[in-house]
C-alpha atoms as a PDB file:
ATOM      1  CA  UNK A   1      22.643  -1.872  16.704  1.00  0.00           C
ATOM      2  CA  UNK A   2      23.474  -4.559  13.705  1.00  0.00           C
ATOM      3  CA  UNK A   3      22.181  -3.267  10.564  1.00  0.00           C
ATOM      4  CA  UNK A   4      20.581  -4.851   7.820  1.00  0.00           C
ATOM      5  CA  UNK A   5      19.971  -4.404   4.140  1.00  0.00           C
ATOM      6  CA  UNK A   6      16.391  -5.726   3.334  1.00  0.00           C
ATOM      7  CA  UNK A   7      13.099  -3.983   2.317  1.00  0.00           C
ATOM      8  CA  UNK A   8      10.237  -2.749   4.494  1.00  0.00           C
ATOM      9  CA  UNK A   9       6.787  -1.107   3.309  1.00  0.00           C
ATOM     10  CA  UNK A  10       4.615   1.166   5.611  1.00  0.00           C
ATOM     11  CA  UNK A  11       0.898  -0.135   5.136  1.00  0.00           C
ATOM     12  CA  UNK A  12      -1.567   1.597   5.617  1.00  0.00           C
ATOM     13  CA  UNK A  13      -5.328   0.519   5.674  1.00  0.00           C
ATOM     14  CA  UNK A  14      -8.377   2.909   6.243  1.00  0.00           C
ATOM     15  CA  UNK A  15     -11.258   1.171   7.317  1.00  0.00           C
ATOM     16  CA  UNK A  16     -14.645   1.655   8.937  1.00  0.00           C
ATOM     17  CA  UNK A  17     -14.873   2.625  12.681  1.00  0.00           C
ATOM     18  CA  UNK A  18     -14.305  -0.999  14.503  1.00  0.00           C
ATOM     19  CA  UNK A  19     -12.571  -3.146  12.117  1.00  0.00           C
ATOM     20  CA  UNK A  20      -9.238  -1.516  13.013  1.00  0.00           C
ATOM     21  CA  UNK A  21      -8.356  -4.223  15.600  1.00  0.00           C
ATOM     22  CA  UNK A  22      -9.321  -7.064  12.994  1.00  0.00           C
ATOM     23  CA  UNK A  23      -6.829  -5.920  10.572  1.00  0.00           C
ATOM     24  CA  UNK A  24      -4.228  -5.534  13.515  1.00  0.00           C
ATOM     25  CA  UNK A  25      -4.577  -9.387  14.162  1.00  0.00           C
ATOM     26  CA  UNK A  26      -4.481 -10.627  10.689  1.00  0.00           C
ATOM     27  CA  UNK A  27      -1.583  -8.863  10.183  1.00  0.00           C
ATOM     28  CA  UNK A  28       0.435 -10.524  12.970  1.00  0.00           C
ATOM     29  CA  UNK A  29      -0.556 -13.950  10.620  1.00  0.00           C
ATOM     30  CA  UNK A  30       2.206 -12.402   8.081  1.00  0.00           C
ATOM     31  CA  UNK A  31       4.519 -11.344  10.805  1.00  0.00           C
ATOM     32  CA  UNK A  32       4.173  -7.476  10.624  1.00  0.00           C
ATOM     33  CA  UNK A  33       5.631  -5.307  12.983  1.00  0.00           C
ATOM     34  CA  UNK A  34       4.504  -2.375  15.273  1.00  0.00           C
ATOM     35  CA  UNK A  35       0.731  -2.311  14.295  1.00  0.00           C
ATOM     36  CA  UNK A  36      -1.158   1.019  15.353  1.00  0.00           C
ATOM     37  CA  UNK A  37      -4.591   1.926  14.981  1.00  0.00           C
ATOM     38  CA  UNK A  38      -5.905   5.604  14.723  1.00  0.00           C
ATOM     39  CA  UNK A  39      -9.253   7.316  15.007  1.00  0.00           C
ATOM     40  CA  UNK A  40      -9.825   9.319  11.771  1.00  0.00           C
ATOM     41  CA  UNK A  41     -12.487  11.244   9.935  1.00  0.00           C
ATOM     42  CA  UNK A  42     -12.994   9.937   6.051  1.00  0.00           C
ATOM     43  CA  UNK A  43     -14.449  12.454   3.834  1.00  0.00           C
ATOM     44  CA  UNK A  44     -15.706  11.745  -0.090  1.00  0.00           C
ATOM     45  CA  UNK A  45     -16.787  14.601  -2.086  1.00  0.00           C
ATOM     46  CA  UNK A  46     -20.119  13.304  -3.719  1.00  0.00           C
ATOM     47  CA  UNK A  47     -23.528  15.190  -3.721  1.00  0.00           C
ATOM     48  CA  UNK A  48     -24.630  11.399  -3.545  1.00  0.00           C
ATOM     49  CA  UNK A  49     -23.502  10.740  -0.587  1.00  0.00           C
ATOM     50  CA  UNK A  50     -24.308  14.272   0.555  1.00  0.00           C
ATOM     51  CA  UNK A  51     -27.813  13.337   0.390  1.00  0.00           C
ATOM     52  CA  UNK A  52     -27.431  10.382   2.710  1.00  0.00           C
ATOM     53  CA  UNK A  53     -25.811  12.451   5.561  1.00  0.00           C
ATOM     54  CA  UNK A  54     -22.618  10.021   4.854  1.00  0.00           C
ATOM     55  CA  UNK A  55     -19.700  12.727   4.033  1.00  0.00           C
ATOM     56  CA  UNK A  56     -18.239  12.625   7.377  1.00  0.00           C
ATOM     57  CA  UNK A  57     -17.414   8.839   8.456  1.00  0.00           C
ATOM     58  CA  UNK A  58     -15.988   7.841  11.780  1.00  0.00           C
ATOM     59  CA  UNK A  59     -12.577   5.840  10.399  1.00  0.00           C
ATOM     60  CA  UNK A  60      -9.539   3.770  11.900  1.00  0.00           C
ATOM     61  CA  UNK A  61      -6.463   4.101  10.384  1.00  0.00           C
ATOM     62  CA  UNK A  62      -4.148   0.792  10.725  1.00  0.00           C
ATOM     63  CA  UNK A  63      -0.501   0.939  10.018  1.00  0.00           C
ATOM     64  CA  UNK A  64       2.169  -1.735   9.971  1.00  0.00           C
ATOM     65  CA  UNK A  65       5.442  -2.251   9.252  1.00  0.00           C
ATOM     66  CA  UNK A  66       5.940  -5.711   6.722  1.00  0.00           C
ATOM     67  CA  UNK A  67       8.566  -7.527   4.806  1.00  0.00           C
ATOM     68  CA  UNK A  68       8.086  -6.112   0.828  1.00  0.00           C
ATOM     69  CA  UNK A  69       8.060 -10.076  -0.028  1.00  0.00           C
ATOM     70  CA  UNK A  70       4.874 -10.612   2.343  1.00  0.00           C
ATOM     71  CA  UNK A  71       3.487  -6.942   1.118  1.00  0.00           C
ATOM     72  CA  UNK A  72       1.347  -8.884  -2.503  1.00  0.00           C
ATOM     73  CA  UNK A  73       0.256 -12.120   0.312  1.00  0.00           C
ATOM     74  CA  UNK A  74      -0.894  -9.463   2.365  1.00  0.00           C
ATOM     75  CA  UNK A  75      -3.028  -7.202   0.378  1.00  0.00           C
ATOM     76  CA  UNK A  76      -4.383  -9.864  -0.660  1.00  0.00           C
ATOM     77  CA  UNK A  77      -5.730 -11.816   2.313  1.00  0.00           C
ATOM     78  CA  UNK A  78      -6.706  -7.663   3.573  1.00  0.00           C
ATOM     79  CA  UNK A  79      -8.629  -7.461   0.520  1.00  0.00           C
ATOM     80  CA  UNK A  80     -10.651 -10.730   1.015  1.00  0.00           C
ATOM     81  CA  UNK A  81     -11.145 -10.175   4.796  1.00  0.00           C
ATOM     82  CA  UNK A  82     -12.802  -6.361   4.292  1.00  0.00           C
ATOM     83  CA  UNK A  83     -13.543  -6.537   0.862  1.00  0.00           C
ATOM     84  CA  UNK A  84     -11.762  -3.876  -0.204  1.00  0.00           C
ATOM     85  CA  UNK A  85     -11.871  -4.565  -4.373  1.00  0.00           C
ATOM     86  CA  UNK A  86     -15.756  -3.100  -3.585  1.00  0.00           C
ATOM     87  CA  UNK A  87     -16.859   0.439  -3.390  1.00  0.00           C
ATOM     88  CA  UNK A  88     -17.030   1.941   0.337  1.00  0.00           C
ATOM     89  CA  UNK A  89     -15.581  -1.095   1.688  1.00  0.00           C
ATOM     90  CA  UNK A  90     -11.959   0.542   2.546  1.00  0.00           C
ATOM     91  CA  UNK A  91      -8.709   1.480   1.518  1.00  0.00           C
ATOM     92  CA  UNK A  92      -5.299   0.068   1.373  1.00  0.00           C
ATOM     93  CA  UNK A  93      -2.046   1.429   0.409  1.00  0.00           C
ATOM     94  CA  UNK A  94       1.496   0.742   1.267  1.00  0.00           C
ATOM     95  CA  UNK A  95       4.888   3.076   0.908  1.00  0.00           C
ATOM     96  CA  UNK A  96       8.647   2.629   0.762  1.00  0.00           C
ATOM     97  CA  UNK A  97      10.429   2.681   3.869  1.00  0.00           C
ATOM     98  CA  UNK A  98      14.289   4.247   3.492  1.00  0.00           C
ATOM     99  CA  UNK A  99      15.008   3.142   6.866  1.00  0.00           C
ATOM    100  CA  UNK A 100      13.302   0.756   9.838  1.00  0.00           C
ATOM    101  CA  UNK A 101      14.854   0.945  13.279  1.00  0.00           C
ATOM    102  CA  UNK A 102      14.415  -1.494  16.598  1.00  0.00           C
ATOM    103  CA  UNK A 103      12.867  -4.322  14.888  1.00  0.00           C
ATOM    104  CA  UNK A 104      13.953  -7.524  16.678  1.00  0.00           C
ATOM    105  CA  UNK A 105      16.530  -5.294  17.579  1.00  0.00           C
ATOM    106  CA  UNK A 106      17.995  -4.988  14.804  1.00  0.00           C
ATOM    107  CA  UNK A 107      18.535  -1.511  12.018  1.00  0.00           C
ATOM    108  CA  UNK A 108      17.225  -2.393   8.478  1.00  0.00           C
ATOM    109  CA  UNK A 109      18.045  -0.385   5.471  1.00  0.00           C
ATOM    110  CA  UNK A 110      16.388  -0.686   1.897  1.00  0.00           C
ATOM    111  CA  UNK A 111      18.808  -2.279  -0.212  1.00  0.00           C
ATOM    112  CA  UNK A 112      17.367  -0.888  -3.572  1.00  0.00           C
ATOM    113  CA  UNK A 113      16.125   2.708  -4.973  1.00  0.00           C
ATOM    114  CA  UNK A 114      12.869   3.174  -3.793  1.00  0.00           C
ATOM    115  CA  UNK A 115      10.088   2.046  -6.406  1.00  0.00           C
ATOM    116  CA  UNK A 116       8.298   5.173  -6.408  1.00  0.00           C
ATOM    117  CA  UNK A 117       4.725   5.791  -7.560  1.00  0.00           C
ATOM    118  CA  UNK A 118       5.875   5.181 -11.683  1.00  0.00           C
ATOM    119  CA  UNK A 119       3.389   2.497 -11.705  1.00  0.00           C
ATOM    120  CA  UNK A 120       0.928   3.091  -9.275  1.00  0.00           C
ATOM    121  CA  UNK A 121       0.263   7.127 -10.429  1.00  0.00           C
ATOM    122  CA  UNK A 122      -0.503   7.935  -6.740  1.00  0.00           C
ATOM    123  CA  UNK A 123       0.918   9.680  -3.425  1.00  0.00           C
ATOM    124  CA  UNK A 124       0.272  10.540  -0.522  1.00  0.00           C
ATOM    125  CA  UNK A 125      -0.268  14.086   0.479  1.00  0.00           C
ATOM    126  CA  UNK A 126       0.072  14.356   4.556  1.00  0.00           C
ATOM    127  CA  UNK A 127      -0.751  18.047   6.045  1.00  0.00           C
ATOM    128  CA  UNK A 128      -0.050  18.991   9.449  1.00  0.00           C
ATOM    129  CA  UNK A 129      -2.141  21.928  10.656  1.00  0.00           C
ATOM    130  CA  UNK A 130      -3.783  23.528  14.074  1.00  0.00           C
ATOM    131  CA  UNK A 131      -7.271  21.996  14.942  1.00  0.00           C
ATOM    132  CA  UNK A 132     -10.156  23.351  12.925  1.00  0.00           C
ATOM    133  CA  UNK A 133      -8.357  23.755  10.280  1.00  0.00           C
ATOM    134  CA  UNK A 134      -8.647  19.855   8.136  1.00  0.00           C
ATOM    135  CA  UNK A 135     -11.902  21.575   6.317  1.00  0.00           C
ATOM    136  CA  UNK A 136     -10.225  24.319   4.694  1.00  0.00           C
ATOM    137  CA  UNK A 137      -7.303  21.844   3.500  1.00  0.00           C
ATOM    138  CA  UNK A 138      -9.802  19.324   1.941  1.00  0.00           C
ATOM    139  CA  UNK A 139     -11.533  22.208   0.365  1.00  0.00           C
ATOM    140  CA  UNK A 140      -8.411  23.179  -1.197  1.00  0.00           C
ATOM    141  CA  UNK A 141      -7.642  20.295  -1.972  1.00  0.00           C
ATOM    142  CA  UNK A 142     -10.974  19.766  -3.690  1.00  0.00           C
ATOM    143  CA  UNK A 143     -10.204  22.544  -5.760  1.00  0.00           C
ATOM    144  CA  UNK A 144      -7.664  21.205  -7.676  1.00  0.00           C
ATOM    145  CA  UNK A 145      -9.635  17.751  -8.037  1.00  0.00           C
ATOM    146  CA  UNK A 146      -9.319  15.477  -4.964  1.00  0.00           C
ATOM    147  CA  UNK A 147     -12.002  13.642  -4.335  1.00  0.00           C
ATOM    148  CA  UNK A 148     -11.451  13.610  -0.529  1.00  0.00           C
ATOM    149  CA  UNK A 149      -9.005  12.727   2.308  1.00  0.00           C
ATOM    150  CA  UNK A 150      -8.844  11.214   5.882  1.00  0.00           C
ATOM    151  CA  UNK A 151      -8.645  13.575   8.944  1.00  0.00           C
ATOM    152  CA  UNK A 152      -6.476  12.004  11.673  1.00  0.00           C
ATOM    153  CA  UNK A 153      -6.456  14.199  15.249  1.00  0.00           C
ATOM    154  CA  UNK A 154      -2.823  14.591  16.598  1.00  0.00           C
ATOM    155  CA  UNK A 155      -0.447  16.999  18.685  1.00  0.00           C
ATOM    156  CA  UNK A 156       2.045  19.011  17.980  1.00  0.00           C
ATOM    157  CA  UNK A 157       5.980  19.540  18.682  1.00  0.00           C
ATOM    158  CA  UNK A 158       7.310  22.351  16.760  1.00  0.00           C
ATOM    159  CA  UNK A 159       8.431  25.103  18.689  1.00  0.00           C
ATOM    160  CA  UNK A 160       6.948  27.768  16.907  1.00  0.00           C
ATOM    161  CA  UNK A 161       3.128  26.007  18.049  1.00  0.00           C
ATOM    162  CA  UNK A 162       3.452  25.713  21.649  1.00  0.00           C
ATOM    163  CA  UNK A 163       0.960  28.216  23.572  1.00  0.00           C
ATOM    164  CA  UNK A 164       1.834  29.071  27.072  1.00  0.00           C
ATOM    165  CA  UNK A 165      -0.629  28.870  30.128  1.00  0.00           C
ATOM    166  CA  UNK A 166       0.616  29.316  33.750  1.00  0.00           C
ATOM    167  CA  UNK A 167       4.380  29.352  32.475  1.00  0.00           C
ATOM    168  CA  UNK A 168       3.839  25.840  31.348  1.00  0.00           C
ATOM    169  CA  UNK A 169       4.182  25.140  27.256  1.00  0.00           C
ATOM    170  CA  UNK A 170       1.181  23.424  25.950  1.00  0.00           C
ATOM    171  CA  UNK A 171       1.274  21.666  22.778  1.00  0.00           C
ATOM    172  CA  UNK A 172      -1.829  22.583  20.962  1.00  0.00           C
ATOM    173  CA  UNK A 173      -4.188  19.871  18.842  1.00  0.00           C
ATOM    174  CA  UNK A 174      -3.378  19.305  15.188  1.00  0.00           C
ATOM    175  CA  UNK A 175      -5.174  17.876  12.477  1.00  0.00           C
ATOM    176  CA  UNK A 176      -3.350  15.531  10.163  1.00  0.00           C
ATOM    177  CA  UNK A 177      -5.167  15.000   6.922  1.00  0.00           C
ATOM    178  CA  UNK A 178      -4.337  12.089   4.183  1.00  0.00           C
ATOM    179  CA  UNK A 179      -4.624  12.258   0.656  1.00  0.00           C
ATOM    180  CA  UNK A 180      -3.983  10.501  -2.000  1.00  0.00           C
ATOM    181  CA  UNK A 181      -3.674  12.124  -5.052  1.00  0.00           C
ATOM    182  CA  UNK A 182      -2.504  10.971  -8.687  1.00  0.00           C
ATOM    183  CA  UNK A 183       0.731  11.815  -9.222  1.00  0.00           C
ATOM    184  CA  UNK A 184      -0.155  14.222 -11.945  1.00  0.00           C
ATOM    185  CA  UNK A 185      -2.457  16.284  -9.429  1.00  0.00           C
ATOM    186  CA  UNK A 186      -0.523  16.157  -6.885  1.00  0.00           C
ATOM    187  CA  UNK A 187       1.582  19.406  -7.142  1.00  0.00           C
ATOM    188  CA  UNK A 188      -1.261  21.500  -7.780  1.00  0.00           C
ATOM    189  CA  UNK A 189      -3.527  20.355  -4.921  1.00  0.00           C
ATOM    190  CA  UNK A 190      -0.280  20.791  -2.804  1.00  0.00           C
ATOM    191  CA  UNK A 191      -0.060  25.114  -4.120  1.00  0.00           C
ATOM    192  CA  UNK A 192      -3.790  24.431  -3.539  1.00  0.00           C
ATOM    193  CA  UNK A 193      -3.354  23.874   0.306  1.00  0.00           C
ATOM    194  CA  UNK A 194      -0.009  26.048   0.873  1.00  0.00           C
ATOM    195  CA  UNK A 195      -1.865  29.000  -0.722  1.00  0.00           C
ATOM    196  CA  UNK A 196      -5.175  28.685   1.604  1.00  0.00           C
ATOM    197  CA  UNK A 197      -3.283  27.753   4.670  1.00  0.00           C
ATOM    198  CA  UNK A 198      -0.167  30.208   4.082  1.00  0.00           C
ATOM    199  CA  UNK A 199       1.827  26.970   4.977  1.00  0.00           C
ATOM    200  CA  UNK A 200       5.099  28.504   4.339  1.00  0.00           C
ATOM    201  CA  UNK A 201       4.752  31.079   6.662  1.00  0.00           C
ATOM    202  CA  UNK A 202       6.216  29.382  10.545  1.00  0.00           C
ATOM    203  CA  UNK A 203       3.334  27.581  12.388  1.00  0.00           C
ATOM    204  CA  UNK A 204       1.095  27.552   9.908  1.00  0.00           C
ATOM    205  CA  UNK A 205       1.388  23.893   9.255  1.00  0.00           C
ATOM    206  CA  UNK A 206       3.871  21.022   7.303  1.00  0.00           C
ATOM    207  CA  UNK A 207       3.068  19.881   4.120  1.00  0.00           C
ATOM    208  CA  UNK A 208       4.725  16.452   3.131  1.00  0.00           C
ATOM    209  CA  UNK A 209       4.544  14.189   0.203  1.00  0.00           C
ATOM    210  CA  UNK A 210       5.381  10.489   0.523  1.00  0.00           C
ATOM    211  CA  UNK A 211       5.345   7.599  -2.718  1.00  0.00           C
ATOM    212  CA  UNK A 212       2.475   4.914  -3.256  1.00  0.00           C
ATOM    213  CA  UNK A 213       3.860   1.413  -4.084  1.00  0.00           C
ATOM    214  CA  UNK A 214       0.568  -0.151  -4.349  1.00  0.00           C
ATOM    215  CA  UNK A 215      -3.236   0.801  -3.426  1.00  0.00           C
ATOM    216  CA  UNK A 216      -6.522  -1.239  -3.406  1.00  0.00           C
ATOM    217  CA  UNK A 217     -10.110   0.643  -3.027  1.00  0.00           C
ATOM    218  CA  UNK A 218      -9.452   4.214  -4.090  1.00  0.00           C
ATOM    219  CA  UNK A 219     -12.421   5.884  -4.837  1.00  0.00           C
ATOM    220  CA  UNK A 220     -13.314   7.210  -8.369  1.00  0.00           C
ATOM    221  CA  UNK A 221     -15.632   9.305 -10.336  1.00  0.00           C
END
């Protein structure tokens, strides 16, 4: 496979429950590649929206793959088409790809240091954990002064979680939950979640940590 040196972001875009498959064909306008949509749970910690009965939304989550020099042309036609630069309407965020394999056939590499969250002051936290569990990571979480996270349903592969029934390994349900968190919060809300969860003991979960080049709609206090 021919490699090549050039720069790819993963964007990401949470959006209402629908508008996933809107977002998948504008982005085919600024020729992004391998665009997936996810169901998800989005959570925001607010007695406000407590009130209304609004804390758990039904969410897609839409990821693509896109040239870094069509990443500001496309946040930017996103942001008109959802409205994301207003409260509730979504949220956007892209982050540095190392490597990008089986586009057009081809294996691209970043040909620069990653740009890191310096500028943006935000991450992503990802945590992998068995079913059931997403509340007691957002709680933690919460603790430490997130102000909420997506829930994405998923399976698992680690050896250490497979169950057996009839002498046949079954993979059990996982929740995934996103957060992003300001760079300055981040390690604490990550102790936060490994201390509830007892992550570091085997098959109690992954905890992973990935940079934010750029974000749109993030909700704040």
């Amino acid at each position: 496979m021919k490699q090549i040196k050039k720069n790819y972001t993963l964007f990401s875009c949470i959006l209402d429950f629908g508008k996933g498959s809107k977002a998948l064909e504008l982005s085919k306008n600024f020729g992004c590649y391998e665009g997936t949509i996810f169901l998800g749970k989005g959570t925001v910690s607010t007695d406000w929206l407590n009130v209304l009965g609004a804390l758990d939304i039904r969410k897609e989550i839409f990821i693509t793959i896109i040239d870094e020099e069509k990443e500001d042309a496309f946040y930017e036609a996103i942001t008109k088409q959802f409205n994301l630069d207003k409260p509730g309407h979504g949220i956007a965020f892209s982050m540095p790809l190392k490597y990008c394999i089986k586009l057009n056939n081809l294996k691209y590499e970043s040909n620069k240091e990653m740009r890191g969250a310096n500028k943006m002051n935000y991450e992503c936290i990802f945590t992998i954990v068995d079913k059931g569990l997403s509340e007691d990571v957002l709680e933690a979480a919460e603790s430490e002064g997130s102000t909420g996270g997506t829930v994405i349903h998923g399976r698992g592969t680690g050896t250490q979680e497979k169950a057996v029934l009839f002498n046949i390994k079954i993979e059990p349900e996982k929740d995934i939950v996103m957060i992003l968190s300001k760079t300055e919060k981040t390690e604490s809300i990550v102790d936060a979640i490994e201390k509830r969860l007892n992550i570091s003991k085997p098959g109690c979960g992954i905890i992973f940590v990935m940079e934010v080049n750029k974000a749109i709609g993030l909700y704040k206090d």
